[in-house]
Protein backbone atom coordinates (compact mmCIF):
# COMPACT_ATOMS: atom_id res chain seq x y z
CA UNK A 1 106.28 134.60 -109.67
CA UNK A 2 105.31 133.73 -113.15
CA UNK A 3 103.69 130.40 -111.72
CA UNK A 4 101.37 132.50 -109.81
CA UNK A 5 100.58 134.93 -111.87
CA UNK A 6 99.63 131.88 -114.59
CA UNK A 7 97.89 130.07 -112.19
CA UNK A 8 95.63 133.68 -110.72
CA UNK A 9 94.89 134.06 -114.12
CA UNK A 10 93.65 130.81 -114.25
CA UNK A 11 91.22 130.40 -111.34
CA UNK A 12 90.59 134.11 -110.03
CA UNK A 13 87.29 135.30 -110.74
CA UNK A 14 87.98 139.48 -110.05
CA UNK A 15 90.18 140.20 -112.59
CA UNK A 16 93.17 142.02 -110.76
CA UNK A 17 96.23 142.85 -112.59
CA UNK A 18 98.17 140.87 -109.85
CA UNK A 19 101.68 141.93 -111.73
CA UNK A 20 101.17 145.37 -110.13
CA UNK A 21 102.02 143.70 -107.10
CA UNK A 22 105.17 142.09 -108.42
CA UNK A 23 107.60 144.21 -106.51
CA UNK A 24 105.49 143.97 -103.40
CA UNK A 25 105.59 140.58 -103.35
CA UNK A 26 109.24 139.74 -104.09
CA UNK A 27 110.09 141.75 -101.53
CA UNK A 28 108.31 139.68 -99.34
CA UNK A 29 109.73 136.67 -100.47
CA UNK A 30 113.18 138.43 -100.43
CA UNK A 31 112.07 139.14 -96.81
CA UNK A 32 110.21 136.06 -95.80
CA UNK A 33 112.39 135.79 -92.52
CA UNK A 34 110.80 139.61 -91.46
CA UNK A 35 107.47 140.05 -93.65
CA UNK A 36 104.63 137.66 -93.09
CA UNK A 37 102.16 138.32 -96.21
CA UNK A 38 98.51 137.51 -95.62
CA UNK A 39 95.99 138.56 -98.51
CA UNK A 40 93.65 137.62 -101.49
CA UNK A 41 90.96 139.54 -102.88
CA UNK A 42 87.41 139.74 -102.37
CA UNK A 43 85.45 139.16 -105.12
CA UNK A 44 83.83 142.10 -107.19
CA UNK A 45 80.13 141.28 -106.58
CA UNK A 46 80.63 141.75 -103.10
CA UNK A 47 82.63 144.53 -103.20
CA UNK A 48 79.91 146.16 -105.39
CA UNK A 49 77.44 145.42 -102.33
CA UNK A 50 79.75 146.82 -99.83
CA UNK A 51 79.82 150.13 -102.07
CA UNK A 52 75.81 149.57 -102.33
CA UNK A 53 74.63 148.05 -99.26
CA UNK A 54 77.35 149.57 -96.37
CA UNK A 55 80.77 147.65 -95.18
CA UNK A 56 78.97 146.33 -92.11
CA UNK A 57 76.37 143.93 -93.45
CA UNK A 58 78.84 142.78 -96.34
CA UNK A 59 81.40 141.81 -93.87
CA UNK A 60 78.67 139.89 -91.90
CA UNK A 61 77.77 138.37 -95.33
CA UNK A 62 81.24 137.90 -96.48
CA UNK A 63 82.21 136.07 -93.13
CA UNK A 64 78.71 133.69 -93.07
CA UNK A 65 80.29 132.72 -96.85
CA UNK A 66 83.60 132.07 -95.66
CA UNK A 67 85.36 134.84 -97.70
CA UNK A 68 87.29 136.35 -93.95
């Protein structure tokens, strides 16, 4: 946990408090034979579109970048 948490602080770029999630995610690892956990963040400037511009076109935009 603290590996991951070092290393998002390292290279993410949208500033989430990923230790929030601690408990989530060790009990997916606790889990790992029931839970399959999928997820990552998408990053703030194109959230702030989505919130500007309508979820449609920024998904379009987000997949044509390779983001989903």
């Amino acid at each position: 946990m603290e590996q991951m948490i070092s290393e998002y602080q390292a290279i993410g770029t949208e500033g989430h408090d990923i230790i929030k999630y601690r408990e989530l995610l060790e009990h997916a690892r606790e889990n790992k034979d029931q839970i399959k956990l999928i997820g990552g963040f998408i990053p703030r400037t194109y959230a702030k579109l989505v919130m500007r511009e309508g979820e449609e076109a920024q998904i379009k935009s987000s997949i044509e970048k390779d983001y989903i």
